[in-house]
PDB file of N, CA and C in Angstrom:
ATOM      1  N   UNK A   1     -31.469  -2.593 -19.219  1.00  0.00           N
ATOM      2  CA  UNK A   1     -31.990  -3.069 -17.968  1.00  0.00           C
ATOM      3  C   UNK A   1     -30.846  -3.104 -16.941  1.00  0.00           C
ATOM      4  N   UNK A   2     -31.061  -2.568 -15.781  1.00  0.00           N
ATOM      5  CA  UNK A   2     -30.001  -2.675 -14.581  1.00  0.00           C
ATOM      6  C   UNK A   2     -29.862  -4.312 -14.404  1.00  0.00           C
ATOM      7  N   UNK A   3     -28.346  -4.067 -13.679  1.00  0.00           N
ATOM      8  CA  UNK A   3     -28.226  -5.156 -13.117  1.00  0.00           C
ATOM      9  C   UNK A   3     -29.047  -5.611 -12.034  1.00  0.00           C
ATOM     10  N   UNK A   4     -29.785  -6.865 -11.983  1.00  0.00           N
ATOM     11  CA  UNK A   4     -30.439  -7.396 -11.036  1.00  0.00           C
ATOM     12  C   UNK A   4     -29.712  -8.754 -10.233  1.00  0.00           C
ATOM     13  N   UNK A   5     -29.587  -7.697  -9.068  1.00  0.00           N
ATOM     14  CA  UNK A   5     -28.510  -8.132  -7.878  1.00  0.00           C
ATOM     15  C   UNK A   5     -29.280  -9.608  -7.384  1.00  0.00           C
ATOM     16  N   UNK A   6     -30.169  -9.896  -7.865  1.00  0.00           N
ATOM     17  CA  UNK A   6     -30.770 -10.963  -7.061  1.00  0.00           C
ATOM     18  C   UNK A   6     -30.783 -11.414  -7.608  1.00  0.00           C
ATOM     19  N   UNK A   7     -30.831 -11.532  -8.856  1.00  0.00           N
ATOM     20  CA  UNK A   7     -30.359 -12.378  -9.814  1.00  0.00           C
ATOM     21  C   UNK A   7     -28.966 -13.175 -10.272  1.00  0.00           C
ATOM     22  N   UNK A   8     -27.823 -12.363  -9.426  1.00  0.00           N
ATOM     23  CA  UNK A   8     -26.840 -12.419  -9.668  1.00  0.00           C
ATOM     24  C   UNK A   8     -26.563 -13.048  -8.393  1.00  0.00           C
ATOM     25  N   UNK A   9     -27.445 -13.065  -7.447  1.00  0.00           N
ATOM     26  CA  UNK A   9     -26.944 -14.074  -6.457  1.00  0.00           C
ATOM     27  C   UNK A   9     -27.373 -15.392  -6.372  1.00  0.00           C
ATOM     28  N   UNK A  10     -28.845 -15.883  -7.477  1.00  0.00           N
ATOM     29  CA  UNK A  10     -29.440 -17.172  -7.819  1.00  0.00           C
ATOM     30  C   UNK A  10     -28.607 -17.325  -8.759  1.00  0.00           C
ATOM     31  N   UNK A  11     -27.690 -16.982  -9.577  1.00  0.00           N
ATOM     32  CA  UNK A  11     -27.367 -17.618 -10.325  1.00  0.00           C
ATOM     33  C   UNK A  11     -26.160 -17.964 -10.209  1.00  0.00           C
ATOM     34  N   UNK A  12     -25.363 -17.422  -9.217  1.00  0.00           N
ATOM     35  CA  UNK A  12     -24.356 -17.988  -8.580  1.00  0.00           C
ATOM     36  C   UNK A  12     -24.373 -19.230  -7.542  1.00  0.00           C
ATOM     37  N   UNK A  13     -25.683 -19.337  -6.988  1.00  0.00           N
ATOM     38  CA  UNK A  13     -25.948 -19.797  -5.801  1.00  0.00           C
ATOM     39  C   UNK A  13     -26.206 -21.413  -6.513  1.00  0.00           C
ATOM     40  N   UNK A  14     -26.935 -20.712  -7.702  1.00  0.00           N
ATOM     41  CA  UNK A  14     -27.380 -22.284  -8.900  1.00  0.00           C
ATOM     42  C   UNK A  14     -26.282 -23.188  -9.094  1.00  0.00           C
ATOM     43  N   UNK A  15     -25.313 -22.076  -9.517  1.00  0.00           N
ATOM     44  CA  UNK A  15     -24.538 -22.599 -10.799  1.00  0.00           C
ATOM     45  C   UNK A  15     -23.333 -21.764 -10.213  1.00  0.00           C
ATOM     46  N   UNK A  16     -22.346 -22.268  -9.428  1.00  0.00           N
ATOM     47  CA  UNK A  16     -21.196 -21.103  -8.717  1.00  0.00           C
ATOM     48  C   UNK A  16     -19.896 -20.829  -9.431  1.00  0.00           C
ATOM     49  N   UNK A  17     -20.009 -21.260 -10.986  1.00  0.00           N
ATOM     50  CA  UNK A  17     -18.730 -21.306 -11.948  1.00  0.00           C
ATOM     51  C   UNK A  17     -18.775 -20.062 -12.885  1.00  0.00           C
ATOM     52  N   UNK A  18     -17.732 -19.500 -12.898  1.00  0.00           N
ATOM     53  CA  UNK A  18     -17.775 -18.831 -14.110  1.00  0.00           C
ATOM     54  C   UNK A  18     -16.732 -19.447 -14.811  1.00  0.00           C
ATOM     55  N   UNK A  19     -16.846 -18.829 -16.342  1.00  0.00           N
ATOM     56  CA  UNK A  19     -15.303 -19.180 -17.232  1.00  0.00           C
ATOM     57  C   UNK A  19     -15.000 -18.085 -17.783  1.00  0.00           C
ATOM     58  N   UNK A  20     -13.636 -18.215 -17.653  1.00  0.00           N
ATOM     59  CA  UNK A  20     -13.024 -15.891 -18.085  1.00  0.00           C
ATOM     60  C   UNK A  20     -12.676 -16.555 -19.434  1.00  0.00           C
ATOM     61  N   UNK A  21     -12.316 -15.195 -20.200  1.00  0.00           N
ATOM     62  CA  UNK A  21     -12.614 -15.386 -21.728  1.00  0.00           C
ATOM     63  C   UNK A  21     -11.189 -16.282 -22.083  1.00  0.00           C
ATOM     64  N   UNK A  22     -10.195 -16.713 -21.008  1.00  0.00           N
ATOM     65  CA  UNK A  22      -9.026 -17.764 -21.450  1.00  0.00           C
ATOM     66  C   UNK A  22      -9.450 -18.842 -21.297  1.00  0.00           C
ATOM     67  N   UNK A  23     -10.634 -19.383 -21.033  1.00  0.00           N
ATOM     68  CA  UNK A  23     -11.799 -20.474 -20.524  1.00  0.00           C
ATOM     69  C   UNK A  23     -11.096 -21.064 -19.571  1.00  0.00           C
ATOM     70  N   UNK A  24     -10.440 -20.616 -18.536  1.00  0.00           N
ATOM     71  CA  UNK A  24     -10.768 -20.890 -16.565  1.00  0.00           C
ATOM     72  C   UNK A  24     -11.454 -20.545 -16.625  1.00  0.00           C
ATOM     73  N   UNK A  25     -11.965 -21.794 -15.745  1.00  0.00           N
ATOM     74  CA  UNK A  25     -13.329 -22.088 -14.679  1.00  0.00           C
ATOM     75  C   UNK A  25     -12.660 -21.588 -13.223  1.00  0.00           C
ATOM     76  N   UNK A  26     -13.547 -21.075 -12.818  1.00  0.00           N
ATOM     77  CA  UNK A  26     -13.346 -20.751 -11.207  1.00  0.00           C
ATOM     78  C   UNK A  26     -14.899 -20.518 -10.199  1.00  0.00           C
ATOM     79  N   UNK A  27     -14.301 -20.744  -9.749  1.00  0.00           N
ATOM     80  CA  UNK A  27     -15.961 -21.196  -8.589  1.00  0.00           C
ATOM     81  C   UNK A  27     -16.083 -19.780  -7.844  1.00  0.00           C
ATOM     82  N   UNK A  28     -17.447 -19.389  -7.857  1.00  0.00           N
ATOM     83  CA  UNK A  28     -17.899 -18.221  -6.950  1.00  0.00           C
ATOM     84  C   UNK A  28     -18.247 -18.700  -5.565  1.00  0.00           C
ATOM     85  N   UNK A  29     -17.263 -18.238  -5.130  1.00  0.00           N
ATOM     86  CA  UNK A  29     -17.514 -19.130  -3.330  1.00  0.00           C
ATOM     87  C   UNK A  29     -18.714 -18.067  -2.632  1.00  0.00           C
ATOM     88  N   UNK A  30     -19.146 -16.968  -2.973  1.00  0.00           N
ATOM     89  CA  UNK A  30     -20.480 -16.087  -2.387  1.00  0.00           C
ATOM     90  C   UNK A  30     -20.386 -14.992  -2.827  1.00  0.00           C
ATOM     91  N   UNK A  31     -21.526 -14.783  -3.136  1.00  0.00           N
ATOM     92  CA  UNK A  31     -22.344 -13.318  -3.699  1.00  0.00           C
ATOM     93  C   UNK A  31     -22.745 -12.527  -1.927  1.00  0.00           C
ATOM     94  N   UNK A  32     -22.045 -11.211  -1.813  1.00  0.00           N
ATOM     95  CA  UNK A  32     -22.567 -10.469  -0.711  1.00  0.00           C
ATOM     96  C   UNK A  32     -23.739  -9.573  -1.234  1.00  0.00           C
ATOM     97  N   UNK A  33     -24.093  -8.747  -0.696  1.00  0.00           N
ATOM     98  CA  UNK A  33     -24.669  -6.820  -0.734  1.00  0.00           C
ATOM     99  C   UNK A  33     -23.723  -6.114  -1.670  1.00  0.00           C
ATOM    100  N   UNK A  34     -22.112  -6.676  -2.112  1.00  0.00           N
ATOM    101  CA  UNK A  34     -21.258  -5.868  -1.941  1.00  0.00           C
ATOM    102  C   UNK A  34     -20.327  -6.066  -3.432  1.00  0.00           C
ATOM    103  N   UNK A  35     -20.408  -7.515  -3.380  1.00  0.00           N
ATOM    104  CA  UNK A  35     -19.625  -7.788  -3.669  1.00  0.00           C
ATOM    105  C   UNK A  35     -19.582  -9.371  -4.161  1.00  0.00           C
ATOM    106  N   UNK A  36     -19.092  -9.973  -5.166  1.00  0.00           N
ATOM    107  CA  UNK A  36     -18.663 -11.712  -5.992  1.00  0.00           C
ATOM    108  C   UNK A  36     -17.318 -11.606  -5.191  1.00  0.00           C
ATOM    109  N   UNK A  37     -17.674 -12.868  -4.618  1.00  0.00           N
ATOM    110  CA  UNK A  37     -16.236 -13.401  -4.151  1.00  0.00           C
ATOM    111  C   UNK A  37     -15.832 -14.570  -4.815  1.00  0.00           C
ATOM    112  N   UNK A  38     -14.481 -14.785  -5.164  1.00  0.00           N
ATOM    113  CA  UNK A  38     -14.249 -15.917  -6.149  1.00  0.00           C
ATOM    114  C   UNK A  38     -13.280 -16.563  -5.682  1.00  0.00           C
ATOM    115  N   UNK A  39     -13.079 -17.965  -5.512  1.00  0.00           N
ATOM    116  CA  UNK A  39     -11.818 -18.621  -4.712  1.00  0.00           C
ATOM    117  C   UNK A  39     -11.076 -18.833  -5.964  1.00  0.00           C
ATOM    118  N   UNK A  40      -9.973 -18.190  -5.767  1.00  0.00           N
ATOM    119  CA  UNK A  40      -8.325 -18.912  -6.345  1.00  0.00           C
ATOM    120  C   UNK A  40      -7.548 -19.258  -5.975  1.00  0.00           C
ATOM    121  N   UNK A  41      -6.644 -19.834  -6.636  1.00  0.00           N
ATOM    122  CA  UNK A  41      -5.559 -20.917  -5.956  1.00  0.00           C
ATOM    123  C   UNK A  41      -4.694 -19.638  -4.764  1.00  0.00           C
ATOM    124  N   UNK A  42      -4.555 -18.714  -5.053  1.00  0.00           N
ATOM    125  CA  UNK A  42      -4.111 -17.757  -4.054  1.00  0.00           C
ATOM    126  C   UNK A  42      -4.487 -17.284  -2.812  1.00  0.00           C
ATOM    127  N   UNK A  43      -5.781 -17.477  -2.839  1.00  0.00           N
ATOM    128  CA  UNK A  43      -6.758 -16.561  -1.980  1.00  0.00           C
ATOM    129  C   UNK A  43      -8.039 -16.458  -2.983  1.00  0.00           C
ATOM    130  N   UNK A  44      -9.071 -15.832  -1.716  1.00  0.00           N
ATOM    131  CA  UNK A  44     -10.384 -15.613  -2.477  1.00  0.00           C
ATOM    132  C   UNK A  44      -9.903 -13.620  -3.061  1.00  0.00           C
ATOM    133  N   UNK A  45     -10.486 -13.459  -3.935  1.00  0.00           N
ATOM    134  CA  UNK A  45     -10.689 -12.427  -4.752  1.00  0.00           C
ATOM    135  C   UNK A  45     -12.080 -11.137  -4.844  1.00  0.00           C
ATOM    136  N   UNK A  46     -12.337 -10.246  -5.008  1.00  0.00           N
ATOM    137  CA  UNK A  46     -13.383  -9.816  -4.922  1.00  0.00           C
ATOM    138  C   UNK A  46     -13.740  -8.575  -5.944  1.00  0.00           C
ATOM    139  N   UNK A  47     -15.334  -8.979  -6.468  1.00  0.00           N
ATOM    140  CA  UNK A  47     -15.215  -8.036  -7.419  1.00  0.00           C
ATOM    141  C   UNK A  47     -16.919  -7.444  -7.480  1.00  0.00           C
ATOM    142  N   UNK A  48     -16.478  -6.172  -7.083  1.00  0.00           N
ATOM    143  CA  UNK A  48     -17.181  -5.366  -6.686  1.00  0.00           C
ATOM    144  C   UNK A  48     -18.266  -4.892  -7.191  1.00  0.00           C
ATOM    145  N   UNK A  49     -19.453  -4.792  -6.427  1.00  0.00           N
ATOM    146  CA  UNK A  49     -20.530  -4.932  -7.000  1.00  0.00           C
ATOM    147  C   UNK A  49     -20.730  -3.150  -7.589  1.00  0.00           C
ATOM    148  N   UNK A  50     -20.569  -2.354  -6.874  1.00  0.00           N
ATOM    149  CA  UNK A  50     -20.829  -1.053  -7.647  1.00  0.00           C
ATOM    150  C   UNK A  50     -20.187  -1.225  -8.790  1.00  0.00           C
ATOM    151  N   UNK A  51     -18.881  -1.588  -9.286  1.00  0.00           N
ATOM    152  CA  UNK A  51     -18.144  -1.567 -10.544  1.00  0.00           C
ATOM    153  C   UNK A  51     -19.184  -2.220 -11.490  1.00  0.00           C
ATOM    154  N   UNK A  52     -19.881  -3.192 -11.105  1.00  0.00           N
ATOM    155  CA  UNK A  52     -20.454  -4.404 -11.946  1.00  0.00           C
ATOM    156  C   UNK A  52     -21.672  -3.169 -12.293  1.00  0.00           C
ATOM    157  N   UNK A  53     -22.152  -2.757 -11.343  1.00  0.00           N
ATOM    158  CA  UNK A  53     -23.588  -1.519 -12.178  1.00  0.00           C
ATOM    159  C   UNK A  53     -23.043  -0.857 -13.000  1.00  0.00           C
ATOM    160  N   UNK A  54     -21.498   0.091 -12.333  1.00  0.00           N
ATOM    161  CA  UNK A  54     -21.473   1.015 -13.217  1.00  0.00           C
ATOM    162  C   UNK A  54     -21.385   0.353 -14.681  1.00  0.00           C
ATOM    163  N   UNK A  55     -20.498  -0.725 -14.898  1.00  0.00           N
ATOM    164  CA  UNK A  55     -20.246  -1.642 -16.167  1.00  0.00           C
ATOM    165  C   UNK A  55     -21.715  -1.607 -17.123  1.00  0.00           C
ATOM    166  N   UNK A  56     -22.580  -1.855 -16.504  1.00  0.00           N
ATOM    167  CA  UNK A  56     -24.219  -2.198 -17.086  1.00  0.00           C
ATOM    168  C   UNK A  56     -24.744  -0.684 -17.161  1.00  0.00           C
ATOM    169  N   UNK A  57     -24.296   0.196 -16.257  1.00  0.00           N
ATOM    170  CA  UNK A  57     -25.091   2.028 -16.940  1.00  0.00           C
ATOM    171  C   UNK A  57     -24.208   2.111 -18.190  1.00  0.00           C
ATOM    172  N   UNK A  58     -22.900   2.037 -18.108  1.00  0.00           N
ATOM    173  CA  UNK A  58     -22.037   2.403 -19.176  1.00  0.00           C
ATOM    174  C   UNK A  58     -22.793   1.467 -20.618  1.00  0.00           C
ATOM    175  N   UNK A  59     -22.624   0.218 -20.509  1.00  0.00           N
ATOM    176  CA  UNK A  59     -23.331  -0.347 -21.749  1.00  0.00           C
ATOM    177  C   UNK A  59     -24.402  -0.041 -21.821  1.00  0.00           C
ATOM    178  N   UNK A  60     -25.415   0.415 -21.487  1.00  0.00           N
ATOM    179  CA  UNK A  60     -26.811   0.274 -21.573  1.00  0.00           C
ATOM    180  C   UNK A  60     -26.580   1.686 -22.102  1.00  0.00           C
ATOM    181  N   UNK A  61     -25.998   2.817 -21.916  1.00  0.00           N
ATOM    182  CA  UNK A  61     -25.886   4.391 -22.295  1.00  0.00           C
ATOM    183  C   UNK A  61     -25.050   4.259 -23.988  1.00  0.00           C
ATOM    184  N   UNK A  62     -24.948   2.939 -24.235  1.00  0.00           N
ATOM    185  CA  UNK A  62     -24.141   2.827 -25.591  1.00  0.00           C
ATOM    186  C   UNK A  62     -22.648   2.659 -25.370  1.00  0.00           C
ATOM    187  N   UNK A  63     -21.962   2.588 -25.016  1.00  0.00           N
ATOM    188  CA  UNK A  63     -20.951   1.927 -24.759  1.00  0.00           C
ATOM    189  C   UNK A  63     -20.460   0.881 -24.812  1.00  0.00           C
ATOM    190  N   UNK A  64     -19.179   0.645 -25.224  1.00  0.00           N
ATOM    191  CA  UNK A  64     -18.990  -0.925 -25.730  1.00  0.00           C
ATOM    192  C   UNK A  64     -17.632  -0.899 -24.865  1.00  0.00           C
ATOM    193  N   UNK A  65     -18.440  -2.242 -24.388  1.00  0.00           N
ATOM    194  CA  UNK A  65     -17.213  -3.188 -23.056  1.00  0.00           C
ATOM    195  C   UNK A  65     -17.245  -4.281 -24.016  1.00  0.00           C
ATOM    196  N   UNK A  66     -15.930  -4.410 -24.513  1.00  0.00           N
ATOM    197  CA  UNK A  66     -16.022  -5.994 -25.396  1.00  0.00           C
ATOM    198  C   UNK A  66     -15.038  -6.348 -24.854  1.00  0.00           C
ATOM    199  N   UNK A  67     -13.919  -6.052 -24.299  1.00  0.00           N
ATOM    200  CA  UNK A  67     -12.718  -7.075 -23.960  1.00  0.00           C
ATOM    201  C   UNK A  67     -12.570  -6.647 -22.559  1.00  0.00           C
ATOM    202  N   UNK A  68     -11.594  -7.566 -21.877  1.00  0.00           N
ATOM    203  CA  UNK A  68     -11.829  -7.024 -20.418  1.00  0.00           C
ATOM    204  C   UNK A  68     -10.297  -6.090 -20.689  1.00  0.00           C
ATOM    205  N   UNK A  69     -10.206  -5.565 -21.507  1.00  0.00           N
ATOM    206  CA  UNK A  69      -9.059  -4.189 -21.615  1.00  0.00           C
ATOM    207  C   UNK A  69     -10.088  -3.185 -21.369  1.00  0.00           C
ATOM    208  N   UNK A  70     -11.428  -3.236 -22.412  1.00  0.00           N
ATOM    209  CA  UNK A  70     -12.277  -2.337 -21.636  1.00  0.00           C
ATOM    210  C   UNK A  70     -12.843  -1.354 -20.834  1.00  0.00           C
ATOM    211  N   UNK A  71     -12.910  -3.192 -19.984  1.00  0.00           N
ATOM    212  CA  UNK A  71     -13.780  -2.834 -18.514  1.00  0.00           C
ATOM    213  C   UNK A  71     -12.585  -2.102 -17.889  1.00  0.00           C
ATOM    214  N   UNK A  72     -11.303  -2.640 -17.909  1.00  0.00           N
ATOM    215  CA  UNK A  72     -10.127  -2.065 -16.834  1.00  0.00           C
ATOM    216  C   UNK A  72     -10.209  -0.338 -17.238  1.00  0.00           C
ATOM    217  N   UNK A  73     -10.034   0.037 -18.800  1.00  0.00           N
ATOM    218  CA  UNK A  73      -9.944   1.170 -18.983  1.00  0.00           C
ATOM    219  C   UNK A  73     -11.341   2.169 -18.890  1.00  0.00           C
ATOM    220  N   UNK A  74     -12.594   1.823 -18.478  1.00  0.00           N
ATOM    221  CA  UNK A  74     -14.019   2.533 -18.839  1.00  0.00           C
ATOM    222  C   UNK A  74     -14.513   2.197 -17.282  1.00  0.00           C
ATOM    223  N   UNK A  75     -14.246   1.249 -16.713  1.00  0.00           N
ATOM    224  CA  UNK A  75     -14.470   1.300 -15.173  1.00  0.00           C
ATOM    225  C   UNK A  75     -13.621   1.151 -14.323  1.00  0.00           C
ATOM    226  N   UNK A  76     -13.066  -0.265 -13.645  1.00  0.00           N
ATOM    227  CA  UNK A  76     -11.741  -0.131 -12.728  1.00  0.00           C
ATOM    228  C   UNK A  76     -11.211  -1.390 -12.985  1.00  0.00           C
ATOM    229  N   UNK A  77      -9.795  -1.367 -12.840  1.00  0.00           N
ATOM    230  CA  UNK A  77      -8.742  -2.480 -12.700  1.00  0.00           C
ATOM    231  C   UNK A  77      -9.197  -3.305 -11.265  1.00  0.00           C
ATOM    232  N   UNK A  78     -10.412  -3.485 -11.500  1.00  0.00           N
ATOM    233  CA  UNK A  78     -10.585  -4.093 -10.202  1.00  0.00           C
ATOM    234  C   UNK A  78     -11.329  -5.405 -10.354  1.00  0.00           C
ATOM    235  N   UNK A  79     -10.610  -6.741 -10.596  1.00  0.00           N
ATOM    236  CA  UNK A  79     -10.263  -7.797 -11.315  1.00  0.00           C
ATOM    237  C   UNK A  79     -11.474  -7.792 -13.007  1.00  0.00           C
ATOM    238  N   UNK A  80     -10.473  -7.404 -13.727  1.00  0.00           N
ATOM    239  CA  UNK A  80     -11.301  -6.917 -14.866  1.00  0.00           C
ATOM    240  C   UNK A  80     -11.990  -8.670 -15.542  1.00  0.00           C
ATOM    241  N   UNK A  81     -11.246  -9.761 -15.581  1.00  0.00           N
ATOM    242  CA  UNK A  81     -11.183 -10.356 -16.242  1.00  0.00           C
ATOM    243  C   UNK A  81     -12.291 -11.304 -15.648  1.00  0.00           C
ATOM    244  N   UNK A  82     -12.855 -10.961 -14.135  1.00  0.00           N
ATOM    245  CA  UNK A  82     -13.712 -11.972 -13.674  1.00  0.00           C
ATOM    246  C   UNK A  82     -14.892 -11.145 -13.994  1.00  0.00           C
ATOM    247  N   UNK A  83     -15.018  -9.764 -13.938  1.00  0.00           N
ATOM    248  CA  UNK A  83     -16.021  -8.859 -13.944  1.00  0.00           C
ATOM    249  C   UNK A  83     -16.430  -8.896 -15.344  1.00  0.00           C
ATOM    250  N   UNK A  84     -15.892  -8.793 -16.333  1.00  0.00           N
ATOM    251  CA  UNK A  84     -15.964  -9.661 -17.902  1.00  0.00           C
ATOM    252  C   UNK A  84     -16.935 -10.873 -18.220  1.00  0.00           C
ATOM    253  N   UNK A  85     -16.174 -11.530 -17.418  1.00  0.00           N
ATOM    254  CA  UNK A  85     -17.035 -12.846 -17.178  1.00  0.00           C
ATOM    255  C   UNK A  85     -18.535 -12.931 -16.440  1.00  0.00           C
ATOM    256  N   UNK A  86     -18.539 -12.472 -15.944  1.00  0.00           N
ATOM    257  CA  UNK A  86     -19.940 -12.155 -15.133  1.00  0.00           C
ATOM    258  C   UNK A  86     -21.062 -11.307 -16.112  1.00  0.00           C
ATOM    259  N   UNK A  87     -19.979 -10.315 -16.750  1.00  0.00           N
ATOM    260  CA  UNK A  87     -21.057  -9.124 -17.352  1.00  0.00           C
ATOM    261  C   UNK A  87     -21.536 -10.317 -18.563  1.00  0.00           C
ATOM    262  N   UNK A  88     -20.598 -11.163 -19.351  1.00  0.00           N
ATOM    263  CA  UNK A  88     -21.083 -12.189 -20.301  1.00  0.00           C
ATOM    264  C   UNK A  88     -22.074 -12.840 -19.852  1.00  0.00           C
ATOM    265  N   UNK A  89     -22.119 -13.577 -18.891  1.00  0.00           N
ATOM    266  CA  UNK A  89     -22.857 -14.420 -18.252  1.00  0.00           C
ATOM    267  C   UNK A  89     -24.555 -14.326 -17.794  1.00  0.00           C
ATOM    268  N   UNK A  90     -24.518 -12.853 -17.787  1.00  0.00           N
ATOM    269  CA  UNK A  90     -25.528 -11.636 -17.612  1.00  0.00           C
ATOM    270  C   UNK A  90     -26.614 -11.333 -19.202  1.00  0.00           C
ATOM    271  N   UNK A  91     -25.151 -11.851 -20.332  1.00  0.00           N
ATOM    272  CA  UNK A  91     -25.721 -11.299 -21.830  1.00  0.00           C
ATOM    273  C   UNK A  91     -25.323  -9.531 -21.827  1.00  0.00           C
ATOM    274  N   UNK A  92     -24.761  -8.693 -20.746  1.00  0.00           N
ATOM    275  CA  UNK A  92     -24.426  -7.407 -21.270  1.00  0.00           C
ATOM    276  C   UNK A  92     -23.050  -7.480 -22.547  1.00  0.00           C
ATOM    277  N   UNK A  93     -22.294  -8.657 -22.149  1.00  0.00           N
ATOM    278  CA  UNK A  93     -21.219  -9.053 -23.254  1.00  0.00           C
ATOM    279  C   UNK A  93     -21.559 -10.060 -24.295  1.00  0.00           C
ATOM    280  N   UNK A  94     -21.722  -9.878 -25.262  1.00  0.00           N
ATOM    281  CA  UNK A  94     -21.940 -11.511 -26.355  1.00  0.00           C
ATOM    282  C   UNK A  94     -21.235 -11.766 -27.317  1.00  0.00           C
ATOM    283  N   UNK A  95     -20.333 -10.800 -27.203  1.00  0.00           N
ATOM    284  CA  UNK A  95     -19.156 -10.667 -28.531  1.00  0.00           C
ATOM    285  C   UNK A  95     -17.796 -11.727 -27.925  1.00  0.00           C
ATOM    286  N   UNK A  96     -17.119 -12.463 -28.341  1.00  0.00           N
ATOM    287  CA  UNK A  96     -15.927 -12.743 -27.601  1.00  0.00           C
ATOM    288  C   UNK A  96     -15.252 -11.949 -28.517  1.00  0.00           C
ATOM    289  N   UNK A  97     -14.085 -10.863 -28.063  1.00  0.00           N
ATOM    290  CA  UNK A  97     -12.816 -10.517 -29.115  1.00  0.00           C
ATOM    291  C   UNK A  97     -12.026 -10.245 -28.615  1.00  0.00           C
ATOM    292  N   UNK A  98     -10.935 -10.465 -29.705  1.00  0.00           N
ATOM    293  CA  UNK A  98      -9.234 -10.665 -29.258  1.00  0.00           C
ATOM    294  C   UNK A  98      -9.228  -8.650 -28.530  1.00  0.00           C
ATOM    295  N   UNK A  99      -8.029  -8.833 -27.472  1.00  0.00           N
ATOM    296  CA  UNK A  99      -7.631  -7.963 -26.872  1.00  0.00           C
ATOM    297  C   UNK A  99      -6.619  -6.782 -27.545  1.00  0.00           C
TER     298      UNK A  99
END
């Protein structure tokens, strides 16, 4: 099943926490058209919504995203470890494993 973008913005909108697989919590400060934006102690962060489909064609075609080494190497270094977290959160990830 594709990712359902509207889904991914009620459930941020619900519930605006994720936890990456080192269990930080970090708050989703807004879901765009585009894009999860996530506030960190640095700055807000952003992680891109085309990456997040392609992540869900790739698993759904049989592919295994289990660690966010993965996602960095099968889609983009483009914050792998929050995009991880999200795809879990979703159920496309249910495995936790070491890197």
């Amino acid at each position: 099943m594709p990712l359902d973008w509207d889904k991914v913005v009620m459930r941020y909108a619900e519930q605006p926490y994720l936890t990456t697989k080192e269990g930080k919590v970090q708050r989703v400060a807004e879901v765009t058209e585009t894009a999860l934006i996530i506030d960190l102690p640095g700055g807000r962060q952003y992680v891109r919504r085309k990456n997040l489909e392609y992540a869900v064609a790739l698993i759904e075609s049989g592919r295994k995203i289990r660690t966010v080494s993965d996602y960095r190497q099968m889609v983009e270094d483009d914050r792998p470890t929050y995009a991880w977290a999200i795809l879990r959160d979703f159920g496309y990830i249910v495995e936790w494993c070491l890197e």
